[in-house]
Protein backbone atom coordinates (compact mmCIF):
# COMPACT_ATOMS: atom_id res chain seq x y z
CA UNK A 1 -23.97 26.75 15.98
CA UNK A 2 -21.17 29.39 15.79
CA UNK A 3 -20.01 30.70 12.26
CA UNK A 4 -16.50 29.89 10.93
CA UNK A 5 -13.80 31.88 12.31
CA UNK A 6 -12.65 33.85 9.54
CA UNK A 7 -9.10 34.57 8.06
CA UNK A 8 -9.57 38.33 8.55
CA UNK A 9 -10.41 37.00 12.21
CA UNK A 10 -7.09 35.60 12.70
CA UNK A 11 -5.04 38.63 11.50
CA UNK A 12 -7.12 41.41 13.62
CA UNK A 13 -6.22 39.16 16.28
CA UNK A 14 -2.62 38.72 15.25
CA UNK A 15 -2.46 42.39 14.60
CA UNK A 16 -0.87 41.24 11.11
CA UNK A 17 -2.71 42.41 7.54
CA UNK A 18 -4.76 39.42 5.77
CA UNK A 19 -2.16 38.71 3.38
CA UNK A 20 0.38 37.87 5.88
CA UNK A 21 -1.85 35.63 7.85
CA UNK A 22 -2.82 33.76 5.00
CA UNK A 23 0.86 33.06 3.87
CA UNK A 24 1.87 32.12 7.85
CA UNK A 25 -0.70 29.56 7.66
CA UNK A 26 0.35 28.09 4.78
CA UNK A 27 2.78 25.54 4.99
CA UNK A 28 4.23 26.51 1.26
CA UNK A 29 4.92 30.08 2.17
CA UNK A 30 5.35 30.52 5.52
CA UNK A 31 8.70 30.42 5.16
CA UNK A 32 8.58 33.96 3.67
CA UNK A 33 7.29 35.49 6.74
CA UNK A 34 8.90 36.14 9.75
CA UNK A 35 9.22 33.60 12.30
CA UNK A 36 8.26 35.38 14.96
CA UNK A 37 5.11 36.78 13.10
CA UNK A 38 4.42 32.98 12.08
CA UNK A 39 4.13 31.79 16.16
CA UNK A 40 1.82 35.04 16.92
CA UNK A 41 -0.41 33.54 13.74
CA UNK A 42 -0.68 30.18 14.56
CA UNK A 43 -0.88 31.30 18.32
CA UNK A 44 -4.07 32.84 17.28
CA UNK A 45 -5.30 30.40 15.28
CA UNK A 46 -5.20 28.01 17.60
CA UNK A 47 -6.99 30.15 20.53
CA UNK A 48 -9.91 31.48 17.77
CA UNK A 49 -9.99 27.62 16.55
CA UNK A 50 -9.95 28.58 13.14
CA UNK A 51 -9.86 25.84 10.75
CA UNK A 52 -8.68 26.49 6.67
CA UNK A 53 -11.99 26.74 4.40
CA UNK A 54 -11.12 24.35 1.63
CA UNK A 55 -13.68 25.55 -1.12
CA UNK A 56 -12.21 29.17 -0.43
CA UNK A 57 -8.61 27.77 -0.87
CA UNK A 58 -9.47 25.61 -3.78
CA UNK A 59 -11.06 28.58 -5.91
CA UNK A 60 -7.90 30.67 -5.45
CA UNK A 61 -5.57 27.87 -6.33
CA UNK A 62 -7.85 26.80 -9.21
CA UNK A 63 -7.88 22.97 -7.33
CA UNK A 64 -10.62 21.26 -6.12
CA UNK A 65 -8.59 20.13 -2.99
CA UNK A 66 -9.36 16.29 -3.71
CA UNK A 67 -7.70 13.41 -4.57
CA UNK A 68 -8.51 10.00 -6.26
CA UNK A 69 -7.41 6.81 -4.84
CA UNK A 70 -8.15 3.24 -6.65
CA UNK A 71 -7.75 0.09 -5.20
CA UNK A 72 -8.05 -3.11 -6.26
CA UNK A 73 -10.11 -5.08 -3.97
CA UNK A 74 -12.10 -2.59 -0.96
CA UNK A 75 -12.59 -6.14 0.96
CA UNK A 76 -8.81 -6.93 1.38
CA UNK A 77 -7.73 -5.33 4.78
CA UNK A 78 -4.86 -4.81 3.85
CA UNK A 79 -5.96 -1.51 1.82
CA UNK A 80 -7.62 0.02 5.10
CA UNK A 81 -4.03 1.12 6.99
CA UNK A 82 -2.54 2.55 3.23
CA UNK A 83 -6.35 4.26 3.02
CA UNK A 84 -5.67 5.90 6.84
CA UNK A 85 -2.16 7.20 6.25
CA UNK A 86 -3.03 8.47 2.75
CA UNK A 87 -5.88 10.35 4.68
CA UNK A 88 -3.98 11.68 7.28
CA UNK A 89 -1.49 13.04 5.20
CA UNK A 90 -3.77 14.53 2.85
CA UNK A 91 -5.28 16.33 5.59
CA UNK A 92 -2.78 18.34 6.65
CA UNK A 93 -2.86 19.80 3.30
CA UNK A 94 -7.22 20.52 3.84
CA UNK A 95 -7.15 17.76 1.04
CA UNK A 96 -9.83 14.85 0.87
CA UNK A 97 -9.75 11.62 -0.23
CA UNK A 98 -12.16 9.91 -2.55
CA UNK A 99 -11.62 6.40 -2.47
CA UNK A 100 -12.85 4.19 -5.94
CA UNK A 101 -12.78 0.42 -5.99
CA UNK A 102 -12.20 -1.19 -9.48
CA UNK A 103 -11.41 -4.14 -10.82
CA UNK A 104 -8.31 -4.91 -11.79
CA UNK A 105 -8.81 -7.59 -13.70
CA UNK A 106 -10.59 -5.93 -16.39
CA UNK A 107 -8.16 -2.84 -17.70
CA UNK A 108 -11.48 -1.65 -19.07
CA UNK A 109 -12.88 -1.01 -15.56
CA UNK A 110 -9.89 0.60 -14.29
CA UNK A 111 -9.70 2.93 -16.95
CA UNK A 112 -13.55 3.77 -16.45
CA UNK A 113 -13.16 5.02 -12.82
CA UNK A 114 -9.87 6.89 -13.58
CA UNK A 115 -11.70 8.88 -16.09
CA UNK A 116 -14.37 9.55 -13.48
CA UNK A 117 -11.71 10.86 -10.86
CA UNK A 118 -10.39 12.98 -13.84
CA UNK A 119 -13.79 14.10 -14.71
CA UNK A 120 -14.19 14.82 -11.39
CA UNK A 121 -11.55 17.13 -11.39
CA UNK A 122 -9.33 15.79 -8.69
CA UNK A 123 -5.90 17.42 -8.42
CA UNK A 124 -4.25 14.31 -8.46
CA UNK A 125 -4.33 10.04 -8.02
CA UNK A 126 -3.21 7.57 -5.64
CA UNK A 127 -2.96 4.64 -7.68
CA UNK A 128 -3.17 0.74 -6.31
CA UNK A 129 -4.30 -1.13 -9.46
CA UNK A 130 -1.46 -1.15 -11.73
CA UNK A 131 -0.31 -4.21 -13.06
CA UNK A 132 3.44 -5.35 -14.55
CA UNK A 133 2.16 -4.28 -17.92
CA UNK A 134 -0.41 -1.57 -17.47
CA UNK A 135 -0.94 0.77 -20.72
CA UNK A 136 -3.06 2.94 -18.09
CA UNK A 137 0.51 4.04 -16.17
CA UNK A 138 1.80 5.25 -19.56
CA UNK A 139 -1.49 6.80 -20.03
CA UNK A 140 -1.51 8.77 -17.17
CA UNK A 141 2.16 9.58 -17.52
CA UNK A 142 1.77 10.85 -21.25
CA UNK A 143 -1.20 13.05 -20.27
CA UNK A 144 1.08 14.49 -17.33
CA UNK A 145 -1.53 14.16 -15.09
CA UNK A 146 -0.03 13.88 -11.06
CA UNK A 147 0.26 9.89 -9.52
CA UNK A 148 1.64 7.80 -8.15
CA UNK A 149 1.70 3.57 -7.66
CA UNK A 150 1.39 2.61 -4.29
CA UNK A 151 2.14 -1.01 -3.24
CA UNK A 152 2.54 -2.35 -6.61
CA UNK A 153 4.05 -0.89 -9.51
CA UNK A 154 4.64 -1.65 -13.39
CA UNK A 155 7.35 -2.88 -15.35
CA UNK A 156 9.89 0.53 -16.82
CA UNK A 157 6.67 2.43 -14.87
CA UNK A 158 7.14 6.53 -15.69
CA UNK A 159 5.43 6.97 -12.47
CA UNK A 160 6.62 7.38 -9.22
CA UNK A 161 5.70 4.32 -6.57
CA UNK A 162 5.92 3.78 -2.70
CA UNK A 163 6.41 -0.23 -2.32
CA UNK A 164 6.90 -2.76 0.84
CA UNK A 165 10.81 -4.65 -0.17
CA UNK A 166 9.50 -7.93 -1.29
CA UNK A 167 12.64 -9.40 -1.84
CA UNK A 168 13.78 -8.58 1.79
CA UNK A 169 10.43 -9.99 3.03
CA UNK A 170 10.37 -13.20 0.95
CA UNK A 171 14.02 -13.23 2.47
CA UNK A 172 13.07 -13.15 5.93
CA UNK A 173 10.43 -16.12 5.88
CA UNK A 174 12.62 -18.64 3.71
CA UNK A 175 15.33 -18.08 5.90
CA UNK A 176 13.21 -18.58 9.12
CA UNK A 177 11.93 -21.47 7.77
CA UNK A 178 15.03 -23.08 6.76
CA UNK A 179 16.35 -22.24 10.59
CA UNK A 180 13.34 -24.41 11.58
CA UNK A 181 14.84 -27.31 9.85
CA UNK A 182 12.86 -26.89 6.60
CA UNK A 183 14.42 -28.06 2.99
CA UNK A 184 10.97 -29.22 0.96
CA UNK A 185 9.50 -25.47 0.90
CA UNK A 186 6.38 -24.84 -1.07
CA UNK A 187 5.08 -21.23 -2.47
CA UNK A 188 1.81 -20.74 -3.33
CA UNK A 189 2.54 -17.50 -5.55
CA UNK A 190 0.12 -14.60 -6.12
CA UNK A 191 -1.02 -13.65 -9.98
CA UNK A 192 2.17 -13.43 -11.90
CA UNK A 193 0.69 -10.34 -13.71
CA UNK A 194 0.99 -8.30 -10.29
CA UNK A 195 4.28 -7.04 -9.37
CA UNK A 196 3.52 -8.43 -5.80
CA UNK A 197 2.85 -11.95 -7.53
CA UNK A 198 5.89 -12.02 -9.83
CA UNK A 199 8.50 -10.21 -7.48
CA UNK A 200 7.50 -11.94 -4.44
CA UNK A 201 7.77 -15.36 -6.80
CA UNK A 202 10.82 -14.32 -7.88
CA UNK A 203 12.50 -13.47 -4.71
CA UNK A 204 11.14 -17.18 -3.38
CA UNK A 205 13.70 -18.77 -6.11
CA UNK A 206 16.23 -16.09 -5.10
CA UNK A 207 16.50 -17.00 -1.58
CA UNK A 208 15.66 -20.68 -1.94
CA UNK A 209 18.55 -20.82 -4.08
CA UNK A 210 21.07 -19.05 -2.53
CA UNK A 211 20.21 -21.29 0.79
CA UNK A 212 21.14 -24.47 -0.84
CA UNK A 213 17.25 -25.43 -0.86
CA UNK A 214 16.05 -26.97 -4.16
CA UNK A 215 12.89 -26.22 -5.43
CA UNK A 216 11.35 -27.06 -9.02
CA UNK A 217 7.92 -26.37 -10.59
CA UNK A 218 6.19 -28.85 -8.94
CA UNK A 219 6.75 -26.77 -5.70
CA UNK A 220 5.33 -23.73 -6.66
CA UNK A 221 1.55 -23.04 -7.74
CA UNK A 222 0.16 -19.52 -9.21
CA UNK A 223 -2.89 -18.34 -7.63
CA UNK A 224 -5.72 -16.83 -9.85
CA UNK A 225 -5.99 -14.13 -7.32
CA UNK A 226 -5.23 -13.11 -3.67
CA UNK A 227 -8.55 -14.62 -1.66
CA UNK A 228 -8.84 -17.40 0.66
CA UNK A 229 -10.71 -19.58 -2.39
CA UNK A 230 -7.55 -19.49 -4.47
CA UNK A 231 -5.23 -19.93 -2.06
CA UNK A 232 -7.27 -23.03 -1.28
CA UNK A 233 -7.48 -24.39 -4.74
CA UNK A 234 -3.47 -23.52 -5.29
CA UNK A 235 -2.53 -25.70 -1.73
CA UNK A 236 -4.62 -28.30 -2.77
CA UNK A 237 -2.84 -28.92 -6.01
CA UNK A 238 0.64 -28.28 -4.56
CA UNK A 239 -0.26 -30.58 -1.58
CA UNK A 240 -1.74 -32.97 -4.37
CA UNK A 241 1.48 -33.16 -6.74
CA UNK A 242 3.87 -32.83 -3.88
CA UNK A 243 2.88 -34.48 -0.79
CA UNK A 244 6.32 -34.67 0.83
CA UNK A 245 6.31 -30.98 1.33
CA UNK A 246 6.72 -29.70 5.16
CA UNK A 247 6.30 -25.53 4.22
CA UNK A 248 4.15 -23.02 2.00
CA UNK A 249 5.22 -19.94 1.58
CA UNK A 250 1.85 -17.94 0.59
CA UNK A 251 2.42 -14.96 -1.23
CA UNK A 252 -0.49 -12.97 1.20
CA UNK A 253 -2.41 -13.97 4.40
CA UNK A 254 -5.85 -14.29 2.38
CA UNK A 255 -3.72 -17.15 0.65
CA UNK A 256 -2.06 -18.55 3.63
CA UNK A 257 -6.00 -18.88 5.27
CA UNK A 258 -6.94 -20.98 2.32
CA UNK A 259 -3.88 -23.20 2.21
CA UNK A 260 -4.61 -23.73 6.37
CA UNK A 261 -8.50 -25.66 5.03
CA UNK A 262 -6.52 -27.57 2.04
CA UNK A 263 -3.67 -29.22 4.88
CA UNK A 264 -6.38 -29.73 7.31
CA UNK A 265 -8.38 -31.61 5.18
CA UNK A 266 -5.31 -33.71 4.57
CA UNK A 267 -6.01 -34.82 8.07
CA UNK A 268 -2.79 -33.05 8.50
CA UNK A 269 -1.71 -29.82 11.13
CA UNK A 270 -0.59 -26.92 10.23
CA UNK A 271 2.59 -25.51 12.32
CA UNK A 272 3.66 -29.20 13.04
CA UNK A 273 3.22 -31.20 10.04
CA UNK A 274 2.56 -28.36 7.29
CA UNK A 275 4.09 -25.07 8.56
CA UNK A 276 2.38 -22.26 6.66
CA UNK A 277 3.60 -18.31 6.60
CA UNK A 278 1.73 -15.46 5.44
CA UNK A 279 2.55 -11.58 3.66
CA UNK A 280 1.25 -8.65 4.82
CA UNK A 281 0.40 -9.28 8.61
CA UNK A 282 -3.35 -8.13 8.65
CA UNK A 283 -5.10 -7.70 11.40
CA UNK A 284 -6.34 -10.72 13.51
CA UNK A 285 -4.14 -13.15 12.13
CA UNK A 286 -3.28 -14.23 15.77
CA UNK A 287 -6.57 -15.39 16.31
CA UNK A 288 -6.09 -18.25 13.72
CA UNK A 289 -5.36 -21.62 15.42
CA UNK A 290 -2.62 -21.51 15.02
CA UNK A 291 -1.21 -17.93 14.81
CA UNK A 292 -0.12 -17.01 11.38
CA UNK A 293 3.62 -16.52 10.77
CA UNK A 294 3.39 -12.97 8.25
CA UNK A 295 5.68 -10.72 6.73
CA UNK A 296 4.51 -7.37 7.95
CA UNK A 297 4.67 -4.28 5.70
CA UNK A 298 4.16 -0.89 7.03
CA UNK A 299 1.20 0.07 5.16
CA UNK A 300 -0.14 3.32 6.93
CA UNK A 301 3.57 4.82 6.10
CA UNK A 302 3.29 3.38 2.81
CA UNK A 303 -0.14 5.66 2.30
CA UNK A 304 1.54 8.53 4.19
CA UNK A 305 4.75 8.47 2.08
CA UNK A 306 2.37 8.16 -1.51
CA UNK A 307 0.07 11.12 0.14
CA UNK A 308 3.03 13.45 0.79
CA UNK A 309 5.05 12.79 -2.76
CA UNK A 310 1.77 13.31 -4.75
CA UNK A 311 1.82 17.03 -2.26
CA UNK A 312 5.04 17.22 -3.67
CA UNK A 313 4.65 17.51 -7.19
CA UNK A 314 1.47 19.17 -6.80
CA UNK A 315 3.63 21.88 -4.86
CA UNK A 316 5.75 22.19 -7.48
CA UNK A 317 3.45 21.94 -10.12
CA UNK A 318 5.56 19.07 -12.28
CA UNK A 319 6.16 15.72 -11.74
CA UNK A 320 9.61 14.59 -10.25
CA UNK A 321 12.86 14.68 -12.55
CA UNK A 322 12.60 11.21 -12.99
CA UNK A 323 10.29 8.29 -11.42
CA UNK A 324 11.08 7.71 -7.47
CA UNK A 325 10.88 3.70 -6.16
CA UNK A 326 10.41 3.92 -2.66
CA UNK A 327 10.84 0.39 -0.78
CA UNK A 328 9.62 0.10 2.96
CA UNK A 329 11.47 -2.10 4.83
CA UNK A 330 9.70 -5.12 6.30
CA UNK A 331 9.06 -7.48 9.25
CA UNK A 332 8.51 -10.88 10.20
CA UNK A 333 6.01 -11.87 12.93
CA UNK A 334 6.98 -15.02 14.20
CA UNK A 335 3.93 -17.03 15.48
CA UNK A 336 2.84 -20.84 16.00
CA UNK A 337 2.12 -21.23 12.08
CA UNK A 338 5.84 -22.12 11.33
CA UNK A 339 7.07 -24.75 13.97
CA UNK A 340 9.89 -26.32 12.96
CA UNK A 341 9.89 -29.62 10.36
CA UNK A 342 8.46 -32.79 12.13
């Protein structure tokens, strides 16, 4: 095995002195040196294949070069793409991610592995556990310690967040469903204590509303939580109290999967008697029979974009001058889950 090209490595071969290597190979000051200098540093970088020594970097910068990232539920796919982009971005920056899973029903246990990321020493947090009213985002935000909420936030949060629009996506089934012909809509809700629960509830009553559909209680059902089992349990009571219903909106595909077993064993079909639709558009969803009909939320960006504002105020060495919202805007996938009404 070779040993590590060195810094000093690059500049002999640049014919540039240490210091000026090191700042044309950083990102944060190479705008300081001259651009011509830069290209004949990178040039040789790239021919010696020299690669940043993180542990050096960290000890001069007083960081350990990692940085936390808790989610809520490691077995929902929908994580993995926000995981990848987070990753990627991070990267760039020679920092790595350590990934915690926690759950987020019990504050307690979120507030366990946070302190273990702090403990740890990580330079900052990626944050996917929050819930509407979360005394651990005031927490964090009162100890100034860097984060930010990705894919759900809190109610008045002090913390910046990176979000899909789940008003525009609620928007986009309802109104393809009502273009099939659909006016008795069901919505199997998420947990009203998530912001993805509450807002995508509330945007259902939004749009049905401003369609001319009419919807009342009976038509909606809160799941305990976003798996297949309570989206199961929910359908079956909607289905159960209102049988006349021809559409479910699900609040996530995990749902959506569990409301397809409660209208088949109705001795009903989904997509021509029951049409069903989805949020998030994970992967494999068109090998259901039939496909699944999803709102699809670009997650990978939504990691990138959390990875590269938590850079951000780590660059800077604050937090921003206020908390940013940033809302991804999403897409329906149209597929043989949401024929149009019998």
């Amino acid at each position: 095995m070779t040993d590590r090209i060195t810094l000093k490595e690059v500049a002999e071969a640049a014919g540039v002195h240490m210091s000026t290597a090191s700042r044309a190979l950083n990102e944060e000051t190479r705008d300081v040196v001259n651009a011509e200098t830069v290209a004949r540093v990178l040039k040789a970088a790239r021919k010696l294949g020299y690669t940043p020594n993180p542990l050096a970097r960290g000890l001069r910068t007083n960081r350990t070069m990692t940085v936390g990232m808790i989610i809520p539920d490691i077995e929902n796919p929908l994580f993995g793409p926000i995981i990848a982009g987070a990753e990627a971005r991070l990267g760039k920056d020679g920092y790595s991610l350590l990934i915690a899973d926690a759950d987020v029903k019990d504050s307690a246990s979120v507030a366990r592995v946070i302190e273990t990321l702090i403990e740890r020493r990580t330079d900052g947090l990626i944050v996917a556990t929050s819930a509407r009213k979360d005394p651990i985002v005031a927490d964090l935000a009162k100890r100034d310690i860097p984060a930010v909420l990705v894919n759900r936030t809190a109610d008045s949060s002090p913390l910046p967040s990176i979000v899909g629009d789940d008003h525009a996506g609620i928007g986009l089934v309802v109104q393809h469903l009502v273009d099939q012909g659909h006016t008795r809509i069901g919505h199997v809700s998420g947990p009203h204590t998530m912001s993805t629960g509450h807002g995508r509830y509330q945007a259902f009553l939004s749009w049905t509303q401003s369609l001319g559909i009419e919807v009342d209680p009976s038509a909606i059902e809160e799941s305990e939580w976003y798996r297949v089992e309570a989206g199961l349990a929910s359908a079956e009571a909607l289905l159960k109290r209102r049988p006349d219903i021809t559409a479910i909106v699900c609040a996530n595909d995990l749902l959506a999967m569990g409301a397809y077993r409660a209208v088949r064993q109705r001795g009903l079909t989904v997509g021509s008697d029951v049409a069903i639709t989805g949020y998030n558009d994970i992967p494999l969803l068109d090998l259901l029979e039939p496909p699944l009909t999803s709102v699809r939320v670009p997650y990978r960006q939504m990691g990138t974009e959390a990875a590269g504002l938590l850079m951000a105020m780590l660059s800077s060495g604050s937090g921003q001058d206020g908390p940013i919202s940033m809302r991804l805007a999403p897409t329906l996938s149209v597929r043989g889950s949401s024929g149009p009404r019998a």
